[in-house]
C-alpha atoms as a PDB file:
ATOM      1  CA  UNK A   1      74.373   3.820 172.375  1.00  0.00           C
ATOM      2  CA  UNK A   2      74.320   6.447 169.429  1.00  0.00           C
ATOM      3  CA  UNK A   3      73.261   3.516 167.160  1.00  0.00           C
ATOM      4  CA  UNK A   4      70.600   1.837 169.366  1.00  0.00           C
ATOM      5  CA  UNK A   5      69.173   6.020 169.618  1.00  0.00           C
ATOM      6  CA  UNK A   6      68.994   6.602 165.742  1.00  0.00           C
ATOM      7  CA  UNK A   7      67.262   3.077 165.301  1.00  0.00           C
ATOM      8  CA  UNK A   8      64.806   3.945 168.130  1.00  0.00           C
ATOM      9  CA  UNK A   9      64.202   7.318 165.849  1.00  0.00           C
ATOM     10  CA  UNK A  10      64.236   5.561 162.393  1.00  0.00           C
ATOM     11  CA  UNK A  11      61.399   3.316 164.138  1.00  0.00           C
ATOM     12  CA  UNK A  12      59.158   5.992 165.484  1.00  0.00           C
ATOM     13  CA  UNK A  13      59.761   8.278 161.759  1.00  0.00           C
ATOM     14  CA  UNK A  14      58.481   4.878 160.125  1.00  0.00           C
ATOM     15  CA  UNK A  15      55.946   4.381 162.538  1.00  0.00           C
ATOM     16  CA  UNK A  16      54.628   7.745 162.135  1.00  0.00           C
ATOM     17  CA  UNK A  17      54.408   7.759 158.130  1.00  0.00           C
ATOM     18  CA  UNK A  18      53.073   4.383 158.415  1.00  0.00           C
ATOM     19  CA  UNK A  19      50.092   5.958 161.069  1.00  0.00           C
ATOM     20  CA  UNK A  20      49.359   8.515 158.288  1.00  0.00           C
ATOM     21  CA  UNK A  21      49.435   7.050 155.080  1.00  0.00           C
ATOM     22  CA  UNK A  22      47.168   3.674 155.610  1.00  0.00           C
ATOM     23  CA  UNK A  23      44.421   5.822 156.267  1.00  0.00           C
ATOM     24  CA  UNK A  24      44.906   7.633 153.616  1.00  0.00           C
ATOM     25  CA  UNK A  25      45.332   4.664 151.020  1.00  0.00           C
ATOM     26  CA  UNK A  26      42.336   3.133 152.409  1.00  0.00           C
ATOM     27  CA  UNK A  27      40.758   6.675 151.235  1.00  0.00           C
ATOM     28  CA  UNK A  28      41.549   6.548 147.952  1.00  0.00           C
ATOM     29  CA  UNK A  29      40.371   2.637 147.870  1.00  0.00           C
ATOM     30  CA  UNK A  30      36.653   2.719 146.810  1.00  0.00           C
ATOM     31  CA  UNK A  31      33.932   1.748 149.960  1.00  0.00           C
ATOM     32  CA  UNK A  32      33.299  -1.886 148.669  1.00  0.00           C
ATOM     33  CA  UNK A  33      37.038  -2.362 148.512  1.00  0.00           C
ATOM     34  CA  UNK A  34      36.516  -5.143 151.019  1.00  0.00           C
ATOM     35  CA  UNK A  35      33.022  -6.019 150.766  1.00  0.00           C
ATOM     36  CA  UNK A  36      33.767  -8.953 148.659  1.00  0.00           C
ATOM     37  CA  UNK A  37      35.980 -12.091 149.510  1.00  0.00           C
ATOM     38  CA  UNK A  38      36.092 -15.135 152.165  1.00  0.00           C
ATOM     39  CA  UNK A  39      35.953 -14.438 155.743  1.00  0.00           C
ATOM     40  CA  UNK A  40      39.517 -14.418 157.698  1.00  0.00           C
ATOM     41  CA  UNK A  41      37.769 -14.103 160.990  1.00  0.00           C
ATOM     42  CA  UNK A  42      38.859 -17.289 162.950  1.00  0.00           C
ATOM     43  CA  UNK A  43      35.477 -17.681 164.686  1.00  0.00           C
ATOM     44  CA  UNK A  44      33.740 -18.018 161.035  1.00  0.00           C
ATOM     45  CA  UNK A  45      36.455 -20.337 159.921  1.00  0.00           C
ATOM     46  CA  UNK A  46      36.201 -22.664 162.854  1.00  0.00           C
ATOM     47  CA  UNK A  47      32.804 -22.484 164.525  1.00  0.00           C
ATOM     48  CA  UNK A  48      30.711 -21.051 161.476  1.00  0.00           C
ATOM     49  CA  UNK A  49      29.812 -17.757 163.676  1.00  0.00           C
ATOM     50  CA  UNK A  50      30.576 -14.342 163.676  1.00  0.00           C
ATOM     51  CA  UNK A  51      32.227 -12.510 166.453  1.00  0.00           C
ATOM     52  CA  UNK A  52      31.460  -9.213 167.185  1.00  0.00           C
ATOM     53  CA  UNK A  53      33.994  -7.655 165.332  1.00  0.00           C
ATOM     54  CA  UNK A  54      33.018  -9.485 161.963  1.00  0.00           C
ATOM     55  CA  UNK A  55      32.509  -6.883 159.313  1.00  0.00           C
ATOM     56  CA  UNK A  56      34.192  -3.822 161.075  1.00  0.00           C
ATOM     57  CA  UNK A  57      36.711  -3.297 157.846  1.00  0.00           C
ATOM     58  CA  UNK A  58      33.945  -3.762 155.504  1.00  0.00           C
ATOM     59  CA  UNK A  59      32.043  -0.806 157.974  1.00  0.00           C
ATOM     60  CA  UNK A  60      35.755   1.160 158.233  1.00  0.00           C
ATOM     61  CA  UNK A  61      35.248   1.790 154.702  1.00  0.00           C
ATOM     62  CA  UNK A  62      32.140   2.416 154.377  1.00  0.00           C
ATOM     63  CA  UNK A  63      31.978   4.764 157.284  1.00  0.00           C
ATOM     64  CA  UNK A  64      35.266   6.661 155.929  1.00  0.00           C
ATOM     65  CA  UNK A  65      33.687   7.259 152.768  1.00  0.00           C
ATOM     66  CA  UNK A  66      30.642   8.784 154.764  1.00  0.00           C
ATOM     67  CA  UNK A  67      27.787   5.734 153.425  1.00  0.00           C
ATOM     68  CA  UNK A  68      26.928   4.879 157.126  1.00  0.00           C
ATOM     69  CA  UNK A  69      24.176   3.260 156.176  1.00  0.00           C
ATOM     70  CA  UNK A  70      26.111   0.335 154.723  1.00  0.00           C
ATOM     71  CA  UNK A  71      28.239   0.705 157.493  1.00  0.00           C
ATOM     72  CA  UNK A  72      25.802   0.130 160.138  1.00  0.00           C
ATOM     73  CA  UNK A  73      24.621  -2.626 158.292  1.00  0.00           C
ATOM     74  CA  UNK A  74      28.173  -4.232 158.201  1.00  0.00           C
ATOM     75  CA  UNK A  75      28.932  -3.457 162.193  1.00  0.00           C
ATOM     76  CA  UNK A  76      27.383  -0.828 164.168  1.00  0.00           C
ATOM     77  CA  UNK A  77      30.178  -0.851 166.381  1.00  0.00           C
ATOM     78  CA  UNK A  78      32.042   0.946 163.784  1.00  0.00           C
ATOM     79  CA  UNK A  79      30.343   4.169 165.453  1.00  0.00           C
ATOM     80  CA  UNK A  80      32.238   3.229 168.726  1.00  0.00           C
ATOM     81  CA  UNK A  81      35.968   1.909 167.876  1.00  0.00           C
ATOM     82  CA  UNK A  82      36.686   3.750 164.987  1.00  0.00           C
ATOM     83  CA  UNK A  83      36.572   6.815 166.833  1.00  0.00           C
ATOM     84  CA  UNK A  84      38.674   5.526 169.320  1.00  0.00           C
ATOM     85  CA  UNK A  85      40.878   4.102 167.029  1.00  0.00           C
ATOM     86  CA  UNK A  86      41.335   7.368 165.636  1.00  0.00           C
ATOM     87  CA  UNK A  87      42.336   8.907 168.827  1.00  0.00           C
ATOM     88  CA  UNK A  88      44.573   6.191 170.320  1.00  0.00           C
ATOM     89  CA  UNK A  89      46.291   7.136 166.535  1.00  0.00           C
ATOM     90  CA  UNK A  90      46.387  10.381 167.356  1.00  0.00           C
ATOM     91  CA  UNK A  91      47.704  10.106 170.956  1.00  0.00           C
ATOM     92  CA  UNK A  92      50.422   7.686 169.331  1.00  0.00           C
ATOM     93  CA  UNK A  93      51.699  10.619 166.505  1.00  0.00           C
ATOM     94  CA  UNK A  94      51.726  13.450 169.512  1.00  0.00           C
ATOM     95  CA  UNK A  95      54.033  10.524 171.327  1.00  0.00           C
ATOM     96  CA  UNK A  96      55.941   9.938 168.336  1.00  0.00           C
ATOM     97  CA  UNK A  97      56.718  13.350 167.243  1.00  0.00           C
ATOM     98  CA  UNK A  98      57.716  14.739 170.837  1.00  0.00           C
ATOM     99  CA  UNK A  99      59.965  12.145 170.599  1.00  0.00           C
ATOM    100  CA  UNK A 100      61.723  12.853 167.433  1.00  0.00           C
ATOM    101  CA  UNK A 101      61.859  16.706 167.931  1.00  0.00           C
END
């Protein structure tokens, strides 16, 4: 029991640096980080289209580094789930850290 209770908190510490620090790496990355490159999306690799969520990284960074311009361009629904991305990340630290205190 002890040992299954200090892997549960090892996971949500890990979880929790992990939930901070990718955002901040991908600040430090320049905006057209991603811009270049072959599409992974498995709609453009198997039908030649793109789904609606093509080009929301390439708008993530352009958004976090404040050109929304070039983010709109990439996916305007960057306006829509990166917020809520933000907050589900949010909710999920709050969670974590209760749980750990």
């Amino acid at each position: 029991m002890a040992i299954t209770m200090m892997n549960s908190k090892i996971y949500l510490a890990i979880e929790s640096v992990t939930l901070i620090v990718i955002p901040i790496i991908l600040l430090f990355l320049p905006a057209d980080f991603f811009d270049e490159g072959q599409s992974v999306c498995l709609s453009v690799q198997l039908f030649g289209k793109e789904c609606h969520a093509c080009g929301l990284t390439r708008a993530t960074m352009h958004f976090m580094h404040f050109d929304f311009q070039e983010a709109i361009f990439y996916n305007p629904f960057v306006f829509i789930v990166l917020p809520l991305i933000g907050w589900f990340v949010f909710l999920r630290l709050k969670r974590n850290i209760k749980q750990l205190i």
